[in-house]
Protein backbone atom coordinates (compact mmCIF):
# COMPACT_ATOMS: atom_id res chain seq x y z
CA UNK A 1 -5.14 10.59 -27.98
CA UNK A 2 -3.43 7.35 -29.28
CA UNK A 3 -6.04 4.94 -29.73
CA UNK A 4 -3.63 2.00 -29.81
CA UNK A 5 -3.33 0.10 -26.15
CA UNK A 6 -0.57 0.82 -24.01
CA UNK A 7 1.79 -2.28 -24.02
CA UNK A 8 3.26 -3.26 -20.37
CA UNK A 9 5.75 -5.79 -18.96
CA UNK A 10 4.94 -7.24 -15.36
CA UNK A 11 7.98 -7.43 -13.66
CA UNK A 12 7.56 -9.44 -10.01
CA UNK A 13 4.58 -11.45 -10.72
CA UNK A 14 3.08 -11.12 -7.24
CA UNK A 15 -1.14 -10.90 -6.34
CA UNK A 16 -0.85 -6.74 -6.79
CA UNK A 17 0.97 -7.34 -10.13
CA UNK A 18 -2.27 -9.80 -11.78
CA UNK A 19 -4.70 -7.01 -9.95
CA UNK A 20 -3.24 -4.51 -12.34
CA UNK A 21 -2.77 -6.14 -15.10
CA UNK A 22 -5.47 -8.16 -15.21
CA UNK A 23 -7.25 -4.52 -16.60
CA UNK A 24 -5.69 -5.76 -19.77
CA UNK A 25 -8.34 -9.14 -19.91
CA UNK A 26 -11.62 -6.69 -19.35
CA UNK A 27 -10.31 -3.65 -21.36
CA UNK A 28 -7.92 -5.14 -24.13
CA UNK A 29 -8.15 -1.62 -26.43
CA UNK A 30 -6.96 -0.09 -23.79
CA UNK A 31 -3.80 -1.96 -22.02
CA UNK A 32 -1.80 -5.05 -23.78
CA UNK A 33 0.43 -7.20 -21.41
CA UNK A 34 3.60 -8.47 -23.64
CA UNK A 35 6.33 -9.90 -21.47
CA UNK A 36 7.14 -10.38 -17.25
CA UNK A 37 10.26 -10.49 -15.72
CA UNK A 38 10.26 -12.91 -12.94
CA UNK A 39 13.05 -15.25 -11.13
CA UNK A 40 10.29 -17.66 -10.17
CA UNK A 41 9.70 -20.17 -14.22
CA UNK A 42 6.23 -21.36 -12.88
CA UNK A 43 5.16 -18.04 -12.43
CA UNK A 44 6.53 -16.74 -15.78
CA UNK A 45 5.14 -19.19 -17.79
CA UNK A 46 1.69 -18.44 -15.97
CA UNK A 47 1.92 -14.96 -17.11
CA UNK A 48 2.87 -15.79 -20.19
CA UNK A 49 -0.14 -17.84 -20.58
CA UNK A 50 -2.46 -15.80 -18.64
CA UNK A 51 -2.10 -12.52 -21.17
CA UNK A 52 -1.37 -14.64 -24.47
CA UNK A 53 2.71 -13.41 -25.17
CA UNK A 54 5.08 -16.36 -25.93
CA UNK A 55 8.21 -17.24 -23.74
CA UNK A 56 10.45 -15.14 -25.57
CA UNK A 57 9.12 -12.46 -23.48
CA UNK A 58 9.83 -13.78 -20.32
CA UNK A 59 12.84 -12.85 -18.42
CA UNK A 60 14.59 -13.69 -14.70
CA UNK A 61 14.65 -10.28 -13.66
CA UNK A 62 14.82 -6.69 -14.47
CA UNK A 63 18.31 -6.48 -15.63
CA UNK A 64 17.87 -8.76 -18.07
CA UNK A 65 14.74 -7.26 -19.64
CA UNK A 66 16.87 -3.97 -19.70
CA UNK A 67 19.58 -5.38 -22.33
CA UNK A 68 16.52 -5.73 -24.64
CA UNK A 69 15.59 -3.32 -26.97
CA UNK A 70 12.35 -1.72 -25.27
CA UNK A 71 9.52 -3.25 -26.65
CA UNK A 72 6.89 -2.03 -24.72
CA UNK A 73 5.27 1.24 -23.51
CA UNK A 74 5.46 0.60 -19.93
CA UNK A 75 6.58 -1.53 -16.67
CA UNK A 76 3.97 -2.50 -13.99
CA UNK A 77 6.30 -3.06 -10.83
CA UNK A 78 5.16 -4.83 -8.25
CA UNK A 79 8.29 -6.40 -6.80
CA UNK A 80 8.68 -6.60 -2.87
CA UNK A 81 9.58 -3.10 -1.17
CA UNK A 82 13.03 -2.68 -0.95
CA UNK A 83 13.47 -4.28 -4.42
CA UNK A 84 11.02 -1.36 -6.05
CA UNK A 85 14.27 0.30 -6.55
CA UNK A 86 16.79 -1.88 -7.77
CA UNK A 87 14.34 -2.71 -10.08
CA UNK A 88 12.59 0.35 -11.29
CA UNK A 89 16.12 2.42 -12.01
CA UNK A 90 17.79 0.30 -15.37
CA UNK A 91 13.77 0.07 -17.13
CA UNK A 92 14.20 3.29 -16.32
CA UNK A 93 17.08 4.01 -17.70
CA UNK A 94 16.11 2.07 -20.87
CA UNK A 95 12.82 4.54 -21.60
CA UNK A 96 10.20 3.10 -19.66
CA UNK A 97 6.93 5.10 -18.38
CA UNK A 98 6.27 2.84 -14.90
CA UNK A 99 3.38 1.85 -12.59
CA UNK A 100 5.27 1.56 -9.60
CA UNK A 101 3.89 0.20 -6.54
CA UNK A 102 4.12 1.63 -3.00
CA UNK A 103 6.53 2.64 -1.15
CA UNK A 104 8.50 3.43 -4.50
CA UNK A 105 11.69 3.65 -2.22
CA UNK A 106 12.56 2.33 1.37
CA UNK A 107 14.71 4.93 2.84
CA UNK A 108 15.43 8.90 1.82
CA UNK A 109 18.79 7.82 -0.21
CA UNK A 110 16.98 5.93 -2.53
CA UNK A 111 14.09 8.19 -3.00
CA UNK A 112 16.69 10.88 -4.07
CA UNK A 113 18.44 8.65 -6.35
CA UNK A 114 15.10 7.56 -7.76
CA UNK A 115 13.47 11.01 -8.61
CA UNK A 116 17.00 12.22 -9.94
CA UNK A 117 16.98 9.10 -12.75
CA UNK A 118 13.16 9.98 -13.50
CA UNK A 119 13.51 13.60 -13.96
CA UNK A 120 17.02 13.23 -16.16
CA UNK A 121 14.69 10.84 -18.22
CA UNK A 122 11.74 12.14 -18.06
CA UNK A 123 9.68 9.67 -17.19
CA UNK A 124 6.32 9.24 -16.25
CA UNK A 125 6.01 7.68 -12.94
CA UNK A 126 3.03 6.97 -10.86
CA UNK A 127 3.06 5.19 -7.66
CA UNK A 128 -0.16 2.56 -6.64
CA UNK A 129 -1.45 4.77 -3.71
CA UNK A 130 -5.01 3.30 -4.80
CA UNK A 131 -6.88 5.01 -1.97
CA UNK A 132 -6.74 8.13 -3.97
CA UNK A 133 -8.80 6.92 -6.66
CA UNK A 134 -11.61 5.70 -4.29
CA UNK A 135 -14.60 7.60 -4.60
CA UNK A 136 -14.63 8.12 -0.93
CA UNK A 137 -11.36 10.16 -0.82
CA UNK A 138 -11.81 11.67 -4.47
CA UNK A 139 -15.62 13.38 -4.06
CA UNK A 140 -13.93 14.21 -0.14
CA UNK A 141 -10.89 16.03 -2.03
CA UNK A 142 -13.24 17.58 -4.60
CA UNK A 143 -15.29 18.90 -1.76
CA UNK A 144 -12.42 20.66 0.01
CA UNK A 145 -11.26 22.34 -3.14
CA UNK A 146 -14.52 24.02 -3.62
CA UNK A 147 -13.88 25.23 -0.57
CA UNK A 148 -17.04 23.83 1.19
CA UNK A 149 -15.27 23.46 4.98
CA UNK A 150 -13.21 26.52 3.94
CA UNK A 151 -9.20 26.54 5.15
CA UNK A 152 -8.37 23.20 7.13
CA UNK A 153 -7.27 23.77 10.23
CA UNK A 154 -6.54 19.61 11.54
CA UNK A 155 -6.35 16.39 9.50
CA UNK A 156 -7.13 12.98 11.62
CA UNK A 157 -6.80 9.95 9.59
CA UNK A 158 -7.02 6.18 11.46
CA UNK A 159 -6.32 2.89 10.39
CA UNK A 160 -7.43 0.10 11.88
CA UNK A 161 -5.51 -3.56 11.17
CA UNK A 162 -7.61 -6.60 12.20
CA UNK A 163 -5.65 -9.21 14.29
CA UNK A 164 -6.08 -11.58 11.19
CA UNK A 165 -4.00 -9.45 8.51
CA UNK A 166 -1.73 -7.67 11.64
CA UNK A 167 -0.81 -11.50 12.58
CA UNK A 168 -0.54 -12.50 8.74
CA UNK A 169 1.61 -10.13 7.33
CA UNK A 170 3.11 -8.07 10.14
CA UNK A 171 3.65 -10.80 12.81
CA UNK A 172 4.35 -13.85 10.28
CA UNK A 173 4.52 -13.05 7.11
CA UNK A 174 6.36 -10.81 4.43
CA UNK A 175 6.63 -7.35 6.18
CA UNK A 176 7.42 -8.90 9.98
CA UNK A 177 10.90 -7.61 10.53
CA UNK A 178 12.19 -4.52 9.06
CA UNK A 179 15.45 -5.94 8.74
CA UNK A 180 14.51 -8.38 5.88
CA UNK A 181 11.88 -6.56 4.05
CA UNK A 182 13.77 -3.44 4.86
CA UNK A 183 10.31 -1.29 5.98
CA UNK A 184 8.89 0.03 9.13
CA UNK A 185 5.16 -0.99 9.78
CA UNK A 186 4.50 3.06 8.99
CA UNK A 187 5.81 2.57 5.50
CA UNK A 188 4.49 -0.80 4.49
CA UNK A 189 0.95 -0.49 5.60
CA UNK A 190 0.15 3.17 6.78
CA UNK A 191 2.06 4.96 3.74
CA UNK A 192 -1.54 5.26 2.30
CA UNK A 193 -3.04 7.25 4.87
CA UNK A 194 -0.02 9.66 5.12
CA UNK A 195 0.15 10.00 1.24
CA UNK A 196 -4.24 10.93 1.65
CA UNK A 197 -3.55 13.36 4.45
CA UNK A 198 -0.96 14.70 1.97
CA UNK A 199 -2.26 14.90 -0.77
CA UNK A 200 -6.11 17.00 1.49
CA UNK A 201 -3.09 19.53 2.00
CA UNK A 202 -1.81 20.19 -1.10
CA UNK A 203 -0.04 22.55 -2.32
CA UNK A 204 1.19 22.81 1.61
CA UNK A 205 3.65 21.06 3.18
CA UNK A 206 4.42 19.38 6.49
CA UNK A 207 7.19 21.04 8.56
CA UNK A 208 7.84 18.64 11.24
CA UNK A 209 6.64 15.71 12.49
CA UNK A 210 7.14 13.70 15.84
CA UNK A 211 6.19 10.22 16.80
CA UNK A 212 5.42 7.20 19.08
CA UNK A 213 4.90 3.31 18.60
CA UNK A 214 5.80 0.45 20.12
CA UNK A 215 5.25 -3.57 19.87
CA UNK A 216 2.67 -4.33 22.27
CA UNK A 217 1.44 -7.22 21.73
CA UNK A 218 3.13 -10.14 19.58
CA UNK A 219 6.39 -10.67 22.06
CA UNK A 220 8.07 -13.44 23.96
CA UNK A 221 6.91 -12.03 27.38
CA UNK A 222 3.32 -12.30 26.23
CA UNK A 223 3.21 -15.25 25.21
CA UNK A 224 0.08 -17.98 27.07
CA UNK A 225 1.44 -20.38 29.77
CA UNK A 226 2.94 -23.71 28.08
CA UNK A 227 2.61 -22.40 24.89
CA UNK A 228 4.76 -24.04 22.30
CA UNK A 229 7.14 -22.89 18.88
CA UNK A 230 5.14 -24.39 16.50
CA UNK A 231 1.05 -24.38 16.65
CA UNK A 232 0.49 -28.10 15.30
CA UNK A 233 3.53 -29.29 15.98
CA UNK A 234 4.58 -28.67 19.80
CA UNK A 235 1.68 -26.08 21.33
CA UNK A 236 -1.00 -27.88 23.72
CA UNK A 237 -3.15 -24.46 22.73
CA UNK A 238 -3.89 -25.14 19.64
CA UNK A 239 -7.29 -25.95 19.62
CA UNK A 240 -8.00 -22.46 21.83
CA UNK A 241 -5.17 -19.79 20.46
CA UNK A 242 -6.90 -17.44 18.62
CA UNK A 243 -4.18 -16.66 16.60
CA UNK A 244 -3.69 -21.00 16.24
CA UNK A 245 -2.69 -21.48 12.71
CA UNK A 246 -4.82 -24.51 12.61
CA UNK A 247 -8.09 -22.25 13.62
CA UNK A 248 -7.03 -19.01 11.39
CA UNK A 249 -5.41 -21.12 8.03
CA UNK A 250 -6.67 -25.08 8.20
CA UNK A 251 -10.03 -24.01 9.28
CA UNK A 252 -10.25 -21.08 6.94
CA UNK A 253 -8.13 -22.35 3.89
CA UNK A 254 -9.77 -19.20 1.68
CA UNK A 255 -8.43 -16.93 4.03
CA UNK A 256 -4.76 -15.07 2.92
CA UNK A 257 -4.62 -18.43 0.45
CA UNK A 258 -1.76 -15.83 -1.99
CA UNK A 259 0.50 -15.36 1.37
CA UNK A 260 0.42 -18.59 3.92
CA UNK A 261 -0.13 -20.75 0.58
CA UNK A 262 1.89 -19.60 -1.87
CA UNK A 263 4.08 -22.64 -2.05
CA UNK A 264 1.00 -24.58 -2.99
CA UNK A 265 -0.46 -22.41 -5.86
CA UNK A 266 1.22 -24.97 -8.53
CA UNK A 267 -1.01 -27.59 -7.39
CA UNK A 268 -4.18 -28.00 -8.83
CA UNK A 269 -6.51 -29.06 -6.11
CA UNK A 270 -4.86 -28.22 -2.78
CA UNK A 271 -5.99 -31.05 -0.10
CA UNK A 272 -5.83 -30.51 3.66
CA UNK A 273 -3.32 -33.23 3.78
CA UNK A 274 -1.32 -30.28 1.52
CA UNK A 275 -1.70 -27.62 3.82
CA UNK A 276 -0.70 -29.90 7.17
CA UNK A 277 2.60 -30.54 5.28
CA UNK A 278 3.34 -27.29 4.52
CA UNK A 279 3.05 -26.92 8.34
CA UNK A 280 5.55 -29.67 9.26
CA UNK A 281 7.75 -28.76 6.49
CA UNK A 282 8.62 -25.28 8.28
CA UNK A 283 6.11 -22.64 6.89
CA UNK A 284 6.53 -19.46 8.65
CA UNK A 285 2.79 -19.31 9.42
CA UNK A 286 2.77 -21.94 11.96
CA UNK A 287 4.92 -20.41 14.17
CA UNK A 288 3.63 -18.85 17.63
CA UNK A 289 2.61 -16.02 17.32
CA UNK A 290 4.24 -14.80 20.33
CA UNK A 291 7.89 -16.02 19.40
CA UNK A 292 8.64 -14.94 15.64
CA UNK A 293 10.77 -12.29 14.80
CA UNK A 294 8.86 -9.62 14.23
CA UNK A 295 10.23 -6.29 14.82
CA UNK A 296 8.34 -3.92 13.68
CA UNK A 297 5.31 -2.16 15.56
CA UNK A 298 1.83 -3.14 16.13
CA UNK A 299 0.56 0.51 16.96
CA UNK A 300 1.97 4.02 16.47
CA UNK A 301 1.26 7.23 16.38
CA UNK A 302 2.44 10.46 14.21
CA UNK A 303 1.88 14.34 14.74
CA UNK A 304 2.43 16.39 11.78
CA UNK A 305 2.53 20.30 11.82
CA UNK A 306 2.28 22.29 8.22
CA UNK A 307 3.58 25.10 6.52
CA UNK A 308 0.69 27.18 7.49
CA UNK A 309 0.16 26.16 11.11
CA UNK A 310 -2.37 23.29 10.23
CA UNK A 311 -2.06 20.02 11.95
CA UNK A 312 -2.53 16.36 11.03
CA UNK A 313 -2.32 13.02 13.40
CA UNK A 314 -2.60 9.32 12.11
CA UNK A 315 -3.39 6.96 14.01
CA UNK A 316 -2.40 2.98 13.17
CA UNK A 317 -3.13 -0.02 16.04
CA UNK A 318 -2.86 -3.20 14.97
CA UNK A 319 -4.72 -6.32 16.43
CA UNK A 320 -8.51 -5.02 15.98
CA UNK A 321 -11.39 -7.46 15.62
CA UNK A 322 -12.14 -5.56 11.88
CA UNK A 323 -9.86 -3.43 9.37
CA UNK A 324 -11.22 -0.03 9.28
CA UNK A 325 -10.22 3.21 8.00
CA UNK A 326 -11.29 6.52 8.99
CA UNK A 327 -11.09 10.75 8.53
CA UNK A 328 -11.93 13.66 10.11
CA UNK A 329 -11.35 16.92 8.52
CA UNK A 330 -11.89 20.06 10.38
CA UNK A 331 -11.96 23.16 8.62
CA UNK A 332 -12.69 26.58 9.11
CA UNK A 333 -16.31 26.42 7.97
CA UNK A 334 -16.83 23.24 8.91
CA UNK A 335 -15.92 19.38 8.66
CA UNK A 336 -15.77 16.49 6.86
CA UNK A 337 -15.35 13.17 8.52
CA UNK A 338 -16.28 9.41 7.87
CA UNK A 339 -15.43 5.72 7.45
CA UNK A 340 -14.35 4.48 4.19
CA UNK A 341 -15.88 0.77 4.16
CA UNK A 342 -19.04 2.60 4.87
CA UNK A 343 -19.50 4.49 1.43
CA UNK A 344 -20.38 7.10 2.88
CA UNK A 345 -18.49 10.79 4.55
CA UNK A 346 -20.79 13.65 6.56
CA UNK A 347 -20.12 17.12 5.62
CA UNK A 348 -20.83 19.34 8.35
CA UNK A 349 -21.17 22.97 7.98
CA UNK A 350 -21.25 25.56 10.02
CA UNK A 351 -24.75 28.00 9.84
CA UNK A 352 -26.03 30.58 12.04
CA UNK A 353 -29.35 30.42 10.71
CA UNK A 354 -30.21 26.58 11.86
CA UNK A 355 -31.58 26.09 15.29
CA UNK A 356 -28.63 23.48 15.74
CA UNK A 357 -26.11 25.97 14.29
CA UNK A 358 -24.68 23.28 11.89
CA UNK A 359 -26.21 21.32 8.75
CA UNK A 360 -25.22 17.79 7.87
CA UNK A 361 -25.18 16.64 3.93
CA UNK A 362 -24.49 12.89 3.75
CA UNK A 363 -22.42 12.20 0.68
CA UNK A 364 -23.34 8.17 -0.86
CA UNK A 365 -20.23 7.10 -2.56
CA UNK A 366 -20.79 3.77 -2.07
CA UNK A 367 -19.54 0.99 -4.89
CA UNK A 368 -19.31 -2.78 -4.86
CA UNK A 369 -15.94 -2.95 -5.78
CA UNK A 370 -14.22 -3.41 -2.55
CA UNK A 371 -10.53 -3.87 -3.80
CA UNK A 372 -9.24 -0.62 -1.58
CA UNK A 373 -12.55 1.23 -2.20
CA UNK A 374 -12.95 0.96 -5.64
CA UNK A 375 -9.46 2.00 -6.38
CA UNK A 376 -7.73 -0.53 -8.21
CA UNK A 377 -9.17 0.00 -11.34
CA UNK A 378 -9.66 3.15 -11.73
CA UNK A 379 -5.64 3.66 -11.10
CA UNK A 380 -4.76 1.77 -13.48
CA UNK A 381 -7.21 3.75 -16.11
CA UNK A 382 -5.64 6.88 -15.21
CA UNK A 383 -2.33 5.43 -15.62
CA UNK A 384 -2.79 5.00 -19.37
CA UNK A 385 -4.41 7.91 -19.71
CA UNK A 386 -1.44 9.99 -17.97
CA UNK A 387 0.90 7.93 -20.03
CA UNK A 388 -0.99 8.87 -23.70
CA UNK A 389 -2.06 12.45 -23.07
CA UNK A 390 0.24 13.57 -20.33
CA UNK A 391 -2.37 14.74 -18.68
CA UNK A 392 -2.32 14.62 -14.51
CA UNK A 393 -6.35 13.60 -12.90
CA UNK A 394 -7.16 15.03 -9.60
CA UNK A 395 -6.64 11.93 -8.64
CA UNK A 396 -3.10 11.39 -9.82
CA UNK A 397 -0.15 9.75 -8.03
CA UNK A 398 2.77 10.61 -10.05
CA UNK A 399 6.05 10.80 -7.67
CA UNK A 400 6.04 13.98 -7.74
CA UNK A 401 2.85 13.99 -6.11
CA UNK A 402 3.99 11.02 -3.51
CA UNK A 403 7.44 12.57 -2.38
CA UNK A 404 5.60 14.17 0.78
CA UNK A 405 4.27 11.47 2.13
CA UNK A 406 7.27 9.44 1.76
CA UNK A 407 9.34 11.87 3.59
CA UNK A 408 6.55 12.17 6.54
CA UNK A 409 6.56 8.30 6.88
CA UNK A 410 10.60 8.25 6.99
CA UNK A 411 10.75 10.94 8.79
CA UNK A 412 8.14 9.89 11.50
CA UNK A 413 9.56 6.63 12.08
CA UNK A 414 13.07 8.55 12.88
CA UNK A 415 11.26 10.51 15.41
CA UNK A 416 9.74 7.29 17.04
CA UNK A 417 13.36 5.28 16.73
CA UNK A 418 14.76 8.81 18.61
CA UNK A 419 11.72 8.62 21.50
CA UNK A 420 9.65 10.86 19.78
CA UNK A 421 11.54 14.12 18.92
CA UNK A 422 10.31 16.49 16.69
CA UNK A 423 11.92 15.84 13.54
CA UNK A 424 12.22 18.83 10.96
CA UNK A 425 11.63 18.46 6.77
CA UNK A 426 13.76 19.53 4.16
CA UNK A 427 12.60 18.62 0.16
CA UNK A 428 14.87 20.89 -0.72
CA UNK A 429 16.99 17.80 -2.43
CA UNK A 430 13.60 16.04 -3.54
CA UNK A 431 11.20 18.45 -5.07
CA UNK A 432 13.01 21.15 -7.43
């Protein structure tokens, strides 16, 4: 193994850019930051300060870090979604090796065109679908490839987004309408738990899939008697809303602080003066709730059916008083099932010798990290080590690992867009 660190360039500064490469500042021998590509100067010259490269090595954008000479090992990418692949494909091109962040594409065109530039370059890819390196899901995979549960017969995964980060960024915020940041709700948030259910399954793959969804909530219709446009500016409600942006962002500044204040984070010392005048001066986070224009949906659900008969549903609603993710795995020994901000997953076998018929183990996989279960770091650790050694963890999310679950999610949300018809998959053109 090369015992040099991997070099990377940041391109799209953004909060799950600094998560990654932050593993640079606590493990330097292992991963060197030396340039970003950025169209926003402040944040460039943060980087640039941040991991200790000088300004020569900051650039507007991909492009123009592709007419340099590569100079680096690898590219963490962590653009918005539907620029993942406008950006990934020249660094590409160039030679890179690329930590790409999820969804690596935003529609089935794009995912072909993607994989077809990686494997004429051969380059390795991996995709941030973090909740694979969480000890929850990793000792939960190792378990079913000993065969513990025996031959899964049904895969149900939930997810459950709170009303604070539903009305954040799926109401208000970045990923509201699918016709700007070009992704269904199913893709941007729930892309994870498809990707998990995937990757239980492997090597099989998903035959068909149908599915439903709707917006239920966050529409005009709904909206409270007299309520206004704006919470502080025009709504008589604002001191009783609970989704009031004066009682979820003024009276809970900490809360969200890299998405509703963003346009502050130049400022040293924000005042609540600062954040009031954001307010007045437009922000998107102050409108009503109930008249933005949000399109996407705030609850679905998807049916899968496998290669070999097995089935899988996922569950996502939207507006819940906590996040919460859970599994149930049902095999044909027994199950595994359990709640990921616990720790903590039952396996429950079956046994004809117990006066209950069944024993329970209860697997502890609890860890303090709780930056998507203890995920974050340990992706990036594998990344390097897949990059040096070429070596693949069970753990690993290179694309060719992450094309099902891509295809499921785009897929799926053709079924619910068609009124739930069963949808058929081909990866014939994806996976040769």
């Amino acid at each position: 193994m090369n015992n040099k660190p991997i070099t990377a360039v940041i391109v799209g500064y953004g909060h799950r850019s600094v998560v990654y490469a932050d593993y640079s500042l606590s493990h330097p021998e292992r991963l060197k930051i030396v340039g970003v590509a950025d169209p926003d100067e402040k944040r460039r010259l943060a980087a640039a300060k941040r991991y200790g490269f000088s300004q020569e090595f900051c650039f507007e954008n991909a492009e123009d870090l592709a007419k340099r000479d590569k100079f680096a090992d690898a590219v963490i990418n962590g653009t918005m979604d539907h620029q993942h692949f406008e950006t990934a494909v020249p660094l590409l091109e160039k030679g890179y090796d690329m930590l790409l962040e999820k969804p690596f594409s935003v529609s089935k065109e794009e995912m072909k065109a993607l994989t077809e530039v990686i494997n004429r370059n051969k380059n390795k890819v991996m995709i941030c679908h973090v909740l694979r390196y969480a000890p929850f899901y990793r000792e939960i995979r190792k378990k079913l490839i000993s065969g513990e549960i025996g031959d899964i017969l049904n895969i149900q995964t939930t997810e459950h987004v709170s009303y604070h980060h539903l009305s954040t960024s799926y109401v208000r915020g970045k990923w509201a309408n699918s016709d700007k940041c070009k992704t269904s709700m199913l893709l941007a948030k729930s892309c994870h738990d498809i990707d998990i259910m995937m990757w239980m399954m492997q090597p099989v793959l998903p035959v068909s899939v149908s599915s439903v969804g709707s917006i239920f909530q966050f529409k005009p219709e709904n909206a409270p008697e007299n309520a206004g446009t704006r919470c502080t500016k025009d709504c008589p409600l604002v001191d009783t809303c609970r989704y009031s942006s004066k009682k979820m962002y003024l009276e809970h500044p900490d809360a969200w602080t890299f998405y509703v204040w963003a346009a502050l984070e130049h400022k040293k010392n924000i005042t609540d003066e600062d954040r009031l005048n954001e307010f007045k001066n437009g922000s998107n986070y102050d409108r009503c709730i109930y008249k933005c224009d949000n399109n996407v949906v705030d609850h679905q659900s998807v049916l899968i059916n496998f290669s070999n008969g097995a089935t899988g549903t996922h569950n996502m609603t939207g507006g819940t008083a906590k996040s919460m993710r859970r599994i149930h795995i049902v095999g044909t020994k027994g199950e595994i099932y359990g709640e990921l901000d616990d720790g903590k997953f039952t396996v429950s076998k079956i046994n004809t010798d117990e006066e209950s018929y069944y024993t329970d183990e209860i697997v502890d996989v609890s860890v303090a990290d709780d930056s998507h279960g203890g995920g974050d770091e340990a992706l990036v650790e594998d990344f390097i080590t897949y990059i040096q050694t070429g070596e693949q963890s069970i753990s690993c999310t290179a694309i060719e690992n992450s094309i099902a679950g891509h295809l499921t999610v785009f897929t799926a949300d053709e079924s619910r867009e068609n009124g739930g018809e069963i949808r058929q998959l081909d990866f014939s053109e994806y996976i040769k």
